[in-house]
C-alpha atoms as a PDB file:
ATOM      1  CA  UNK A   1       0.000   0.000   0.000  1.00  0.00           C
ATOM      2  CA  UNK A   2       1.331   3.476  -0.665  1.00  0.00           C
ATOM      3  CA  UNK A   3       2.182   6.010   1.736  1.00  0.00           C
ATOM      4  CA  UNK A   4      -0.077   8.985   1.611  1.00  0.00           C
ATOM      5  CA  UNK A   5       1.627  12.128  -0.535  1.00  0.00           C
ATOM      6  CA  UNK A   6       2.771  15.086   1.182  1.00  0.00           C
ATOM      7  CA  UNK A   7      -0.211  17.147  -0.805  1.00  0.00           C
ATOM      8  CA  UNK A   8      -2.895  14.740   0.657  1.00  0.00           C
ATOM      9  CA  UNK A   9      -1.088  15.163   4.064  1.00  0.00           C
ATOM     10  CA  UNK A  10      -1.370  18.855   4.069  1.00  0.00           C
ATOM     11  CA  UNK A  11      -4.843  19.200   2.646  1.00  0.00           C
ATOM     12  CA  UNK A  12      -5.715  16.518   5.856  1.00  0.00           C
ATOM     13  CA  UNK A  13      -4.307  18.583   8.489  1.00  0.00           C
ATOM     14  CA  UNK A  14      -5.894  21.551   6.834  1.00  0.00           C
ATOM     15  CA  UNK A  15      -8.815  20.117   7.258  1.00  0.00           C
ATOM     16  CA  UNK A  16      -8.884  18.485  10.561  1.00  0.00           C
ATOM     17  CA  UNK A  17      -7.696  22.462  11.941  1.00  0.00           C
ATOM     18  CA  UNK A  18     -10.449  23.508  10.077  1.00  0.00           C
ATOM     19  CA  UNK A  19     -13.163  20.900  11.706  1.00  0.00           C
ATOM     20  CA  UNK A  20     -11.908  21.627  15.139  1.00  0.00           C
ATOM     21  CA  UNK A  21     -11.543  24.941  14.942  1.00  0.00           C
ATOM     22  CA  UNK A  22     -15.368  25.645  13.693  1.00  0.00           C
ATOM     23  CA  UNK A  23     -16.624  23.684  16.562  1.00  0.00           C
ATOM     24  CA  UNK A  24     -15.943  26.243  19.001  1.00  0.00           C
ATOM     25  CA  UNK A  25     -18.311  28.920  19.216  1.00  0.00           C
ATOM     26  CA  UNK A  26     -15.765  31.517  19.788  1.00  0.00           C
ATOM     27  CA  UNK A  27     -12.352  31.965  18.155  1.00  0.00           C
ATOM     28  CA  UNK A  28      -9.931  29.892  20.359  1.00  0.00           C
ATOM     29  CA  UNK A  29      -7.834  32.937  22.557  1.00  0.00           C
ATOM     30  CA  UNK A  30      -4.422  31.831  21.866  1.00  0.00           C
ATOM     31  CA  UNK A  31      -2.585  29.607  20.210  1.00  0.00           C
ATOM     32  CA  UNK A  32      -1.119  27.783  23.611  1.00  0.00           C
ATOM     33  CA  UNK A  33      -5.370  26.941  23.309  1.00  0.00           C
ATOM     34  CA  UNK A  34      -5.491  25.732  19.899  1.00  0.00           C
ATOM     35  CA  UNK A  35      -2.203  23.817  20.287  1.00  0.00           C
ATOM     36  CA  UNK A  36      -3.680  21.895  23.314  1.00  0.00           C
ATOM     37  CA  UNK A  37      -7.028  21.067  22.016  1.00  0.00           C
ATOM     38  CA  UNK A  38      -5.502  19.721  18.825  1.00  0.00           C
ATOM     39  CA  UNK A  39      -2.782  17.718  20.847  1.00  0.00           C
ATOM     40  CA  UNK A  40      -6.149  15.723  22.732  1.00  0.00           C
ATOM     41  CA  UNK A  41      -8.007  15.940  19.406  1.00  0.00           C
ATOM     42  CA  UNK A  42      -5.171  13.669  17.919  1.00  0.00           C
ATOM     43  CA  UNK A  43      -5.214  11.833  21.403  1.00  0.00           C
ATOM     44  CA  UNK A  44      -8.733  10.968  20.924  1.00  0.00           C
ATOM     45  CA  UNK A  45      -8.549   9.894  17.568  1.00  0.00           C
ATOM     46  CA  UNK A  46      -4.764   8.017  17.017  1.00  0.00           C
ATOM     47  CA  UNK A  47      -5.285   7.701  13.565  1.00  0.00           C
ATOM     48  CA  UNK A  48      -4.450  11.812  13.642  1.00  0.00           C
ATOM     49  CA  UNK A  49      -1.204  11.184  15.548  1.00  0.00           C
ATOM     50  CA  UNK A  50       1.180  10.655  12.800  1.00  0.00           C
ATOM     51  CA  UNK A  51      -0.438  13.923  10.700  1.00  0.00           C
ATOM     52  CA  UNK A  52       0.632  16.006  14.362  1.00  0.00           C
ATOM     53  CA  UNK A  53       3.708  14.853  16.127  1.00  0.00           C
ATOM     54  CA  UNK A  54       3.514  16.632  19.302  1.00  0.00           C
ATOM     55  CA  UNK A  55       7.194  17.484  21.094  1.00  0.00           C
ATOM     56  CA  UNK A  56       7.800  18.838  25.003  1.00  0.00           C
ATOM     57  CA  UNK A  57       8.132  22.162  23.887  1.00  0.00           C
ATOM     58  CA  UNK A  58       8.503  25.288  26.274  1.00  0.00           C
ATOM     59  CA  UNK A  59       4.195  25.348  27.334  1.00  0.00           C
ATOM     60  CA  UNK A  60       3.513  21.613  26.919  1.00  0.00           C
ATOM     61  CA  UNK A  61       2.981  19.563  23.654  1.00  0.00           C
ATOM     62  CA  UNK A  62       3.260  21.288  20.611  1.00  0.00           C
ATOM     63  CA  UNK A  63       3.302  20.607  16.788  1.00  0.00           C
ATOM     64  CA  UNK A  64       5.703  22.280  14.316  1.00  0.00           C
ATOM     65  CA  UNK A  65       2.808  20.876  11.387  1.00  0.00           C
ATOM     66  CA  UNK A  66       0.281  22.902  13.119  1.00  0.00           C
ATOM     67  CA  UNK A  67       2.043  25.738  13.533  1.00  0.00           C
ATOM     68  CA  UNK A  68       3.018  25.780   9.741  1.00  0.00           C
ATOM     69  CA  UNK A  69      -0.827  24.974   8.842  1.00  0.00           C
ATOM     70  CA  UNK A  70      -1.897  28.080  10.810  1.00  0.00           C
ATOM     71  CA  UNK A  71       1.365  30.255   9.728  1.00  0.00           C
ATOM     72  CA  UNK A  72       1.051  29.367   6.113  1.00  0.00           C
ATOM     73  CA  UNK A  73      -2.936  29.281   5.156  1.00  0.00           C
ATOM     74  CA  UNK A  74      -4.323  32.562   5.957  1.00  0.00           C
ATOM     75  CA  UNK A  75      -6.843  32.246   3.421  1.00  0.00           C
ATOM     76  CA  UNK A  76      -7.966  29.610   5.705  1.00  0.00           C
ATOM     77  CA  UNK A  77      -7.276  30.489   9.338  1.00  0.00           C
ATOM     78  CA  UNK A  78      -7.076  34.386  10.878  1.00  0.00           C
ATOM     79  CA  UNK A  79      -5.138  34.752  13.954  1.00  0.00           C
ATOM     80  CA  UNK A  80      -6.587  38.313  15.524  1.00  0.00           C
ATOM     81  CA  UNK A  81      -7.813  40.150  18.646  1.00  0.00           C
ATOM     82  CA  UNK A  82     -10.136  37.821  19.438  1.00  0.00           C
ATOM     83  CA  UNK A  83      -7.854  34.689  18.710  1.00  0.00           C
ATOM     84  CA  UNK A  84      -7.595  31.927  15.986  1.00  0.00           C
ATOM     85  CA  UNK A  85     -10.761  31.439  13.769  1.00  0.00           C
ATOM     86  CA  UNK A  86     -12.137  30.421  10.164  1.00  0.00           C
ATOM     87  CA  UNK A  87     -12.102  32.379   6.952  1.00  0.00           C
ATOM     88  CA  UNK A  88     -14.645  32.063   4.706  1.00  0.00           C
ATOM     89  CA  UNK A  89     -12.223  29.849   2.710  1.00  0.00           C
ATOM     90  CA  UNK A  90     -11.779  28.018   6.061  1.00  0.00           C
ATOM     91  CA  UNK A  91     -15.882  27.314   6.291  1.00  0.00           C
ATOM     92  CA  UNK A  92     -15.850  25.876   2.815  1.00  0.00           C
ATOM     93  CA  UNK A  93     -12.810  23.804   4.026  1.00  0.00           C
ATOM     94  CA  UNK A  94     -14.481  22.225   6.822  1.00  0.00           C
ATOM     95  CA  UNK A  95     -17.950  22.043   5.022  1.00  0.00           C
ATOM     96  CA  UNK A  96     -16.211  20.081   1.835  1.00  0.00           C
ATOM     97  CA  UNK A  97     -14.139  17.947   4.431  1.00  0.00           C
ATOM     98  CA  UNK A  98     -17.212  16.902   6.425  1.00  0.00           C
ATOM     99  CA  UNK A  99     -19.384  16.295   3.402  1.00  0.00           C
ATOM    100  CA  UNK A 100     -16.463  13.561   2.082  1.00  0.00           C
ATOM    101  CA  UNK A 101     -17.020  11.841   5.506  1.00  0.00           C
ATOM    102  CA  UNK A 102     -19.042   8.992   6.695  1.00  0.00           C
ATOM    103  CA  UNK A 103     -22.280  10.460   8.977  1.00  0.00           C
ATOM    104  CA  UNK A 104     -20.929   8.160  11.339  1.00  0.00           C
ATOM    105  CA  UNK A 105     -17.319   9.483  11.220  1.00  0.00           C
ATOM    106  CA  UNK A 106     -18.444  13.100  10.632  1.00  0.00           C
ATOM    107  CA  UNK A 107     -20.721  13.010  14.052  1.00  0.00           C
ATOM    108  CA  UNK A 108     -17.884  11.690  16.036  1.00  0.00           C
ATOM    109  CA  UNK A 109     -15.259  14.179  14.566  1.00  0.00           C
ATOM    110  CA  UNK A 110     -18.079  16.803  15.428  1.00  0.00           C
ATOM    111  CA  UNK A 111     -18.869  15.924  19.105  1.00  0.00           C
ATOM    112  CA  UNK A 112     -15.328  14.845  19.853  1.00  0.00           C
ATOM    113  CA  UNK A 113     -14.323  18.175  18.526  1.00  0.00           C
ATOM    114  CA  UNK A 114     -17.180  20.612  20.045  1.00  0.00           C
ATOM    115  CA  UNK A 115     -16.624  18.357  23.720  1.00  0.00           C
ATOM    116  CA  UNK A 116     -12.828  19.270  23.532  1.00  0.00           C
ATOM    117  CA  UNK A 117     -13.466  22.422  22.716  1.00  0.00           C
ATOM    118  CA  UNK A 118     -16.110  23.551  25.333  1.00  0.00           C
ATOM    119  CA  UNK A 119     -13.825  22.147  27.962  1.00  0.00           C
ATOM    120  CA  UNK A 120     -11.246  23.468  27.123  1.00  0.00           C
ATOM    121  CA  UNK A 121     -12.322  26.798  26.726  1.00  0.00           C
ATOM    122  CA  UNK A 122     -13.611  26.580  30.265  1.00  0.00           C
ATOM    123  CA  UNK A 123     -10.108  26.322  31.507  1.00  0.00           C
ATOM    124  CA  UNK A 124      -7.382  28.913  32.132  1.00  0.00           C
ATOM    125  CA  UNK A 125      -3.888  28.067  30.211  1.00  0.00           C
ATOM    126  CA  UNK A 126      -2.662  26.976  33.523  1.00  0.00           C
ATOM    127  CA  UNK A 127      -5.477  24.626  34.228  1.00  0.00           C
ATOM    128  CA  UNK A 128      -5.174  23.314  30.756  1.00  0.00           C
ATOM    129  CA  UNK A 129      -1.517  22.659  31.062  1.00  0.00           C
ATOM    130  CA  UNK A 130      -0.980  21.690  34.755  1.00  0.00           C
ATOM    131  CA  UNK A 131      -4.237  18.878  33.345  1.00  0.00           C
ATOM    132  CA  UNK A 132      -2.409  17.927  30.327  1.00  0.00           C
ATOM    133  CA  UNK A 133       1.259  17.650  32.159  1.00  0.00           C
ATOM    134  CA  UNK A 134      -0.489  15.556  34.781  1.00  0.00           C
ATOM    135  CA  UNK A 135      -2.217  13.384  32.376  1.00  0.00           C
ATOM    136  CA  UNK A 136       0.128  12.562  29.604  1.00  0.00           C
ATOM    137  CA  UNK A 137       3.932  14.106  30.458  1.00  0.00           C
ATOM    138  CA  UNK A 138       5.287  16.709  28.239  1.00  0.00           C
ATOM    139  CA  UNK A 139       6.820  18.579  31.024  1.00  0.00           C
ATOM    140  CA  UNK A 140      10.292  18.259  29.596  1.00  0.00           C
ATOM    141  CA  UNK A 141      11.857  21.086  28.383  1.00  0.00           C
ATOM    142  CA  UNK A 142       8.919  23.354  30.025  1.00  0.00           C
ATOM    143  CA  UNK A 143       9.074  26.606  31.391  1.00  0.00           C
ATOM    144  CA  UNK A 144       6.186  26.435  33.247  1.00  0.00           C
ATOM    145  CA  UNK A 145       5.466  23.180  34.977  1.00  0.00           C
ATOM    146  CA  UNK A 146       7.349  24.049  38.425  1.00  0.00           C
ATOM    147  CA  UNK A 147       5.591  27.063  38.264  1.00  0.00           C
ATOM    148  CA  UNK A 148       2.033  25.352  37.955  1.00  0.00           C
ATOM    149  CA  UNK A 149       3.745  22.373  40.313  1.00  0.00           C
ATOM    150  CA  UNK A 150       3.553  24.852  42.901  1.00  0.00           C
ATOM    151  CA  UNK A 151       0.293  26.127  42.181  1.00  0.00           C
ATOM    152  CA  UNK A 152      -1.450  22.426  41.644  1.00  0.00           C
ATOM    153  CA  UNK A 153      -3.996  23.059  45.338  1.00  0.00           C
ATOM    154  CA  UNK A 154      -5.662  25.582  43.343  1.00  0.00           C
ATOM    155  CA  UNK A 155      -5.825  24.260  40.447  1.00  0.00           C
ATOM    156  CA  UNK A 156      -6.686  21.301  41.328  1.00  0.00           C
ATOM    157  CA  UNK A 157      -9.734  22.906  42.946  1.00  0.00           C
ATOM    158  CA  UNK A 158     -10.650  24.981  40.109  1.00  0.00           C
ATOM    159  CA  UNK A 159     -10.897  21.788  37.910  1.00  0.00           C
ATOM    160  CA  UNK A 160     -13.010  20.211  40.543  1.00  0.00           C
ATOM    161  CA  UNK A 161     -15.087  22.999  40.993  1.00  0.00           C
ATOM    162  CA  UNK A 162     -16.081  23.462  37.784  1.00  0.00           C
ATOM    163  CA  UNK A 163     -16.578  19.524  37.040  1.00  0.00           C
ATOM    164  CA  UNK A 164     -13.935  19.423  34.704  1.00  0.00           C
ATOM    165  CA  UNK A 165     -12.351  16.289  37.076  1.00  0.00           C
ATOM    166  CA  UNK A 166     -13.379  13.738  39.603  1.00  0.00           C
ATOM    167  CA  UNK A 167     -12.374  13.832  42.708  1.00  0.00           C
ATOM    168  CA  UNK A 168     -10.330  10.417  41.786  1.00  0.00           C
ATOM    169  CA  UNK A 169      -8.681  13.302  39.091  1.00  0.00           C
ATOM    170  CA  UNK A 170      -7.939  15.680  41.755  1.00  0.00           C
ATOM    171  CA  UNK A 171      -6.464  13.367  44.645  1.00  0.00           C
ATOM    172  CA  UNK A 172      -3.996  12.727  42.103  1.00  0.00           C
ATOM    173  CA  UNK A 173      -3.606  16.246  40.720  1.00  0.00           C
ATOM    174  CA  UNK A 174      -2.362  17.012  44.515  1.00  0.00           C
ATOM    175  CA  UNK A 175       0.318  14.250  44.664  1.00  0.00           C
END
């Protein structure tokens, strides 16, 4: 079987950028945000691993490919005051990706997406990271993670407080 080309690569991660970032229903505020809900987008769906290898990087996992998506395709993607969103061109994207799909595939993309995005956009950077550190590593090479080591009672309790985690979740958050 062949490899996939480099063009059909590209035009995939396009895509999948362009599915997750329409299910938010605001632009995602930075792109420490957008990196993290694409890292457990391709967590929840390891197919979309190889398309985004994530590295420790200086604030958690982070993907070179999705930087150069974002970086390199502003007639798909607008980075602005209010954060990272769709063009036009970006809508028809996603639309024309989603209409190639299976319903079945194309309603789990969509709730996977819109649940990873709600959460996520419930959470503070910190909260996000300190979760995602705790979870599945990436703290190598961080500048942050003593920092949020150190602050891990509070956020710990945010997280809880807002039902983000079990209480399971947040015994071990404290440890």
């Amino acid at each position: 079987m062949e490899s996939p080309s480099f063009e059909s690569e590209e035009k995939l991660r396009r895509e999948l950028i362009a599915i997750l970032l329409s299910a938010s229903k605001t632009p995602v505020p930075t792109r420490i945000k957008f990196q993290k809900e694409l890292f457990l987008l391709t967590r929840s769906f390891p197919k979309f691993e190889k398309l985004f290898p994530f590295t420790a990087y200086r604030f958690g996992p982070y993907s070179s490919n999705a930087e150069a998506i974002l970086e390199n395709n502003d007639e798909l993607f607008i980075e602005d005051k209010y954060g990272i969103h769709l063009t036009d061109g970006g809508k028809r994207l996603q639309k024309e990706a989603e209409s190639n799909m299976s319903p079945n595939n194309r309603e789990m993309l969509r709730k996977v997406s819109e649940m990873i995005s709600n959460i996520c956009q419930n959470m503070t950077d910190d909260e996000l990271m300190y979760l995602i550190y705790t979870t599945y590593g990436y703290e190598k090479h961080s500048d942050i993670y003593q920092y949020l080591y150190e602050k891990r009672e509070t956020i710990a309790k945010r997280l809880y407080s807002k039902g983000i985690i079990s209480y399971q979740k947040y015994q071990e958050l404290l440890e």
